[in-house]
C-alpha atoms as a PDB file:
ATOM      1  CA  UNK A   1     -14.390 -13.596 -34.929  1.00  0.00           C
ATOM      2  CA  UNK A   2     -13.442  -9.954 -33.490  1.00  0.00           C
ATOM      3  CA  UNK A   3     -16.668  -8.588 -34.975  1.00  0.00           C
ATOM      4  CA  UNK A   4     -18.833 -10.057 -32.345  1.00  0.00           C
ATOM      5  CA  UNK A   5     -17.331  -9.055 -29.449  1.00  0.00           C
ATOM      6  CA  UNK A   6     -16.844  -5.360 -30.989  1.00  0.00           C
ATOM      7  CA  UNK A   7     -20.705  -5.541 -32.031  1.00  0.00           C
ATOM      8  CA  UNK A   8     -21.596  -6.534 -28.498  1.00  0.00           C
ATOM      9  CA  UNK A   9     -18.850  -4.477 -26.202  1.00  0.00           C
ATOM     10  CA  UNK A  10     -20.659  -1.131 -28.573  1.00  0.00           C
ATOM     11  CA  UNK A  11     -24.152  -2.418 -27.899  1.00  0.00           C
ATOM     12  CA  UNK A  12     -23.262  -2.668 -24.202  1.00  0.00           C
ATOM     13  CA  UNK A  13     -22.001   0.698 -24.056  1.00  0.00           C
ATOM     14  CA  UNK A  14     -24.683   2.042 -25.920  1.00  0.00           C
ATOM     15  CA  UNK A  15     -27.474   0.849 -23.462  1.00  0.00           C
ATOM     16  CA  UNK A  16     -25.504   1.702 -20.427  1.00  0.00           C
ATOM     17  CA  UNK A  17     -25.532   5.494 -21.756  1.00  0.00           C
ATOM     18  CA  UNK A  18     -28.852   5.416 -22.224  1.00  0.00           C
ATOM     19  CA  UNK A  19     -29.800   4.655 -19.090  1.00  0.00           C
ATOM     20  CA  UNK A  20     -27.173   6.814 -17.343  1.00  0.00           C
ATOM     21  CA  UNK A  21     -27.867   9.677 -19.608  1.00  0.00           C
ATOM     22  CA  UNK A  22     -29.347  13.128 -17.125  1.00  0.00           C
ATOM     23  CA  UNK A  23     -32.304  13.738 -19.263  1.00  0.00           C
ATOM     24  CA  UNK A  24     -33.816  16.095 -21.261  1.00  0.00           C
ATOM     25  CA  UNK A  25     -30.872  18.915 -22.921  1.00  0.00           C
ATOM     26  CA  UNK A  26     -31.627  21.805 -23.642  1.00  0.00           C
ATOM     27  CA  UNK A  27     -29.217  25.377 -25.031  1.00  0.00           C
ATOM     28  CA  UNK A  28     -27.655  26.718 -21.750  1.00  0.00           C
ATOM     29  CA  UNK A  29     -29.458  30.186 -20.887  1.00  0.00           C
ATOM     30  CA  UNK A  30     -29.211  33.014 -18.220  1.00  0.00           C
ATOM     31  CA  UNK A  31     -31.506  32.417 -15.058  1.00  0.00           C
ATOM     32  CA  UNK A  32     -34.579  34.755 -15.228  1.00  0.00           C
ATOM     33  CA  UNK A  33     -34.866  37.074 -13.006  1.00  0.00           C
ATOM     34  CA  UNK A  34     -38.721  38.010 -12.814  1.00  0.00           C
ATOM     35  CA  UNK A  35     -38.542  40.720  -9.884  1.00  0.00           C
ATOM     36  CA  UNK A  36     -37.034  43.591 -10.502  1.00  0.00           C
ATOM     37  CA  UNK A  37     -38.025  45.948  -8.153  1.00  0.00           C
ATOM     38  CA  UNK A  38     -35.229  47.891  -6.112  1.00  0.00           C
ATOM     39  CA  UNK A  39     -34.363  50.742  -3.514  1.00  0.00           C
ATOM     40  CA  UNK A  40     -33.563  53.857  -5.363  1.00  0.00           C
ATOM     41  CA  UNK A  41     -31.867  56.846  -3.347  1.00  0.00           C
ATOM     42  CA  UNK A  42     -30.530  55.092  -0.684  1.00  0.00           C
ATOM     43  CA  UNK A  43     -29.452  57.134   2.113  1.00  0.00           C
ATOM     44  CA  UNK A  44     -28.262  56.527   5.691  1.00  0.00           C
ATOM     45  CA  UNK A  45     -30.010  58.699   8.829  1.00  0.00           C
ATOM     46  CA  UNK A  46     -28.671  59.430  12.759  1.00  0.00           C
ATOM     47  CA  UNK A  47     -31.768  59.201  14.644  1.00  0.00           C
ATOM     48  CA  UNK A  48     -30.381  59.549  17.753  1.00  0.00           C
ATOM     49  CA  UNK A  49     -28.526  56.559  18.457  1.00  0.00           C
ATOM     50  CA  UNK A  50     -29.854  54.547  15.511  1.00  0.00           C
ATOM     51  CA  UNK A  51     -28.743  54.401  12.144  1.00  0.00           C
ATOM     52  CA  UNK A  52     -31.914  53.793   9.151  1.00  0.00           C
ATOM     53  CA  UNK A  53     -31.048  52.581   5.674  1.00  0.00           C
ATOM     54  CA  UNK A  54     -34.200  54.788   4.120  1.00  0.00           C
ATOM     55  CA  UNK A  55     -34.854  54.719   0.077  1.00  0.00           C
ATOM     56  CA  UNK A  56     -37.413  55.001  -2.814  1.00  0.00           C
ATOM     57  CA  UNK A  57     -39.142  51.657  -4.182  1.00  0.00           C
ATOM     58  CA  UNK A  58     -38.173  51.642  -8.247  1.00  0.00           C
ATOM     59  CA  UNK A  59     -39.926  49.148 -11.003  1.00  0.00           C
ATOM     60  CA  UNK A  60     -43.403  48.412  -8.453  1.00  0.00           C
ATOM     61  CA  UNK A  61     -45.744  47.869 -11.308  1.00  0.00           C
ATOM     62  CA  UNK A  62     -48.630  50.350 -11.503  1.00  0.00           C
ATOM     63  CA  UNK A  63     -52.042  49.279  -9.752  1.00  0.00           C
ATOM     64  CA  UNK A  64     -49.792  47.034  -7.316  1.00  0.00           C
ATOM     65  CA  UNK A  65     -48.808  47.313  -4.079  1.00  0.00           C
ATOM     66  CA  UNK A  66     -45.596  47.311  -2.978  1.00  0.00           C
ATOM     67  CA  UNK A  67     -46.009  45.331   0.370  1.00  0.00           C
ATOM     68  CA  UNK A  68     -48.244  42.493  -1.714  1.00  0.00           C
ATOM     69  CA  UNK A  69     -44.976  41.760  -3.674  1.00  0.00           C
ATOM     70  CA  UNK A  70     -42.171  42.129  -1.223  1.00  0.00           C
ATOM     71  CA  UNK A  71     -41.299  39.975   1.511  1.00  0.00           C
ATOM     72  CA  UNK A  72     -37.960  41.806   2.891  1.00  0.00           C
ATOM     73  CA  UNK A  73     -34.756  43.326   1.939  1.00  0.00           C
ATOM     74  CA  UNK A  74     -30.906  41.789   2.596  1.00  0.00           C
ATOM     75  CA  UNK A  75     -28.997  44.344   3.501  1.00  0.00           C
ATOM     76  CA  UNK A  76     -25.118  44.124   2.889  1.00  0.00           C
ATOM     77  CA  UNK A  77     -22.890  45.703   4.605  1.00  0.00           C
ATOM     78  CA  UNK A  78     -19.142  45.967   4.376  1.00  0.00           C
ATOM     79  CA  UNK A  79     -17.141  47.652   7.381  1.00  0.00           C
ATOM     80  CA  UNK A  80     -13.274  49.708   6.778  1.00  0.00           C
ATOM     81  CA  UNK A  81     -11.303  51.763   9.258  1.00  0.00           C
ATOM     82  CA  UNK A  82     -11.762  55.466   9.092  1.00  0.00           C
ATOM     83  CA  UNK A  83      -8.022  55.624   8.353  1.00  0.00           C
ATOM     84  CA  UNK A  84      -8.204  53.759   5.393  1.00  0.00           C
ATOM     85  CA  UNK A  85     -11.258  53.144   3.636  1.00  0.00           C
ATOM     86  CA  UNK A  86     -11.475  52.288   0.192  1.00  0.00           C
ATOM     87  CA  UNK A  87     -11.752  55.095  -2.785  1.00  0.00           C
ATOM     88  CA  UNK A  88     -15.358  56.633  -3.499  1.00  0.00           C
ATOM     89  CA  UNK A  89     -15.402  54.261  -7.348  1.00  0.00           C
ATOM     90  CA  UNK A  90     -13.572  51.130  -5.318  1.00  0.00           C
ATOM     91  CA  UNK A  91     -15.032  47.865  -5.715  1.00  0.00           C
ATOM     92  CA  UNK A  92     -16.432  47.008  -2.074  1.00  0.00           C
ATOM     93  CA  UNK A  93     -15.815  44.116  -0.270  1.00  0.00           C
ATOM     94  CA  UNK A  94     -18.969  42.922   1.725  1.00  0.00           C
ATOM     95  CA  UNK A  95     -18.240  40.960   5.203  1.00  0.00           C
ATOM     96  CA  UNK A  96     -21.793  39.969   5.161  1.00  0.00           C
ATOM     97  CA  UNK A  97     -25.680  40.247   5.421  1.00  0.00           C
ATOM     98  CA  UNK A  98     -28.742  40.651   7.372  1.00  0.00           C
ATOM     99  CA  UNK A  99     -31.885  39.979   6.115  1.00  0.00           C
ATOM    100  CA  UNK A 100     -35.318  41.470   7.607  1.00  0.00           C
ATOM    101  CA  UNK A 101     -38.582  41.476   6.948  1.00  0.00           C
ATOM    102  CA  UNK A 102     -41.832  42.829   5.135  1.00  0.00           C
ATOM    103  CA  UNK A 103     -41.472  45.845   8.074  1.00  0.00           C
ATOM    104  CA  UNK A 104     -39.000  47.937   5.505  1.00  0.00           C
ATOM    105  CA  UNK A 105     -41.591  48.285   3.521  1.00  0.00           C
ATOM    106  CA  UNK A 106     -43.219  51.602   4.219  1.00  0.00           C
ATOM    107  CA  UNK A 107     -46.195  53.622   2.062  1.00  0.00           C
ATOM    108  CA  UNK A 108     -43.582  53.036  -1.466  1.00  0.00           C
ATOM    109  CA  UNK A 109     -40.502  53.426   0.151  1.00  0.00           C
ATOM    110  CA  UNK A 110     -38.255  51.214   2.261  1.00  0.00           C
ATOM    111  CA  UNK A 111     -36.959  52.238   5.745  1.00  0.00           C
ATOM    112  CA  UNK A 112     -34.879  49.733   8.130  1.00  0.00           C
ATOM    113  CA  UNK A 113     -33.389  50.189  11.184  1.00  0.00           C
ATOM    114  CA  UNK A 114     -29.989  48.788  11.299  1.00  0.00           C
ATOM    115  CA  UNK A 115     -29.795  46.278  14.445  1.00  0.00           C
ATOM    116  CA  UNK A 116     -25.827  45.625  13.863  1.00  0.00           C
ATOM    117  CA  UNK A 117     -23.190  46.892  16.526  1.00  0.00           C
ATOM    118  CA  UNK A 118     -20.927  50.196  15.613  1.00  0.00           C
ATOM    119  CA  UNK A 119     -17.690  51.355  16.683  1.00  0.00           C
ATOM    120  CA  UNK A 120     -16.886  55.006  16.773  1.00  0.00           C
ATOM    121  CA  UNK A 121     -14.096  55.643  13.552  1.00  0.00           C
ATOM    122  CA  UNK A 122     -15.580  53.563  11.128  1.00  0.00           C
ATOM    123  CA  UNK A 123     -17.048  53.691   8.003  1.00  0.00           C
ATOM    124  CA  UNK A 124     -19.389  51.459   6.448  1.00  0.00           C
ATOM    125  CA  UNK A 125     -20.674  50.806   2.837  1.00  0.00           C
ATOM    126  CA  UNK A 126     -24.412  49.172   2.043  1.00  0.00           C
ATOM    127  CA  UNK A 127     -26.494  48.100  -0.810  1.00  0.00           C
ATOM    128  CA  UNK A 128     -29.992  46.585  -0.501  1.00  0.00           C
ATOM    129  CA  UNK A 129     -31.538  43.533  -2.414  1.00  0.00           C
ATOM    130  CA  UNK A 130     -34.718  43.678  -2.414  1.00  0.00           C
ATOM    131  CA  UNK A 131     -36.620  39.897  -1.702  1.00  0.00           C
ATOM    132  CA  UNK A 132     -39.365  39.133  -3.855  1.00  0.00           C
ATOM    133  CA  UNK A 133     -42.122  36.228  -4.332  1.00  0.00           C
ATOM    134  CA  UNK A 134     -40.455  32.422  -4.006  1.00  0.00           C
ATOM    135  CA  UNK A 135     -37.751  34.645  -2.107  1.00  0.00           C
ATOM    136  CA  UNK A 136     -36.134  36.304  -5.482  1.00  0.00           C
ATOM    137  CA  UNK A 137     -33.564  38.522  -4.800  1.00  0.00           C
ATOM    138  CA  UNK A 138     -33.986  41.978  -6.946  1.00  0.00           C
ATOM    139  CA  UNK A 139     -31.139  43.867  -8.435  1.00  0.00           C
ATOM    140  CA  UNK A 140     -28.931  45.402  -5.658  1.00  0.00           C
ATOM    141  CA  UNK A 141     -29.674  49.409  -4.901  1.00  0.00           C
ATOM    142  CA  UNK A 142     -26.666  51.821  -4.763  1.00  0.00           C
ATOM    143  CA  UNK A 143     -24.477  51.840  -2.163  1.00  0.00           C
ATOM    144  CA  UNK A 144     -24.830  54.157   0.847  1.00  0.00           C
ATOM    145  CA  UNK A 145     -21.276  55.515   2.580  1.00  0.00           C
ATOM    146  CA  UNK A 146     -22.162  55.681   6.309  1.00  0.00           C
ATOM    147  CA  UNK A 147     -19.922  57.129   8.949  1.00  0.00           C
ATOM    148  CA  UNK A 148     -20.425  55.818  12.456  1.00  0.00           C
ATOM    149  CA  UNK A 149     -20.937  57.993  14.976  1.00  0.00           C
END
């Protein structure tokens, strides 16, 4: 009389899983990212007192604009004392971000004032994401070493 209950305790289980099961399953992939367009050259300027981030636009496909496909750039930044930064090839720790808009986008190049606060004996390290359609983020530029003034 065991084989009952068994038969019924499996069927029970069985239909619980199948309505508890997350849907459809498919092999596990990498995300694609479709926007690959990025600042080449990066380069930090003294204009006066304010600093521009200004670069080249890399991977905008020919016969498009480059302000029809970007909406902005994020800007990291990550700030060390003069008296101990880290090495030129050092991994960089970023404190943070700031993200602005389709302005950076000049002719095919990108150019962005820098709105953040500096203090005089510091040194600070940027890269720029470009931001795409559906707000993509593009692969990050190289990273600029800026001395403050």
């Amino acid at each position: 009389m065991m084989y009952p209950r068994i038969f019924i305790l499996s069927l029970c289980i069985g239909i619980i899983s199948l309505f508890t099961a997350c849907g459809k399953k498919a092999p596990p992939s990498a995300p694609q990212n479709t926007f690959n367009v990025s600042v080449a050259n990066l380069r930090g300027e003294w204009i006066g007192e304010n600093l521009f981030l200004i670069g080249e636009l890399r991977g905008v496909p020919k016969g498009k604009k480059a302000k029809s496909l970007i909406q902005g750039g994020r800007v990291y930044y990550g700030k060390y004392p003069m008296d101990n930064p880290p090495c030129d090839d050092c991994p960089i720790s970023y404190q943070g971000y700031d993200d602005y808009g389709p302005e950076v986008i000049i002719d095919n190049g990108f150019s962005c004032r820098m709105t953040e606060e500096f203090k005089k004996g510091q040194i600070t390290f940027y890269k720029v994401h470009l931001i795409g359609p559906n707000g993509s983020i593009g692969p990050p530029s190289d990273r600029v070493r800026v001395v403050e003034k």
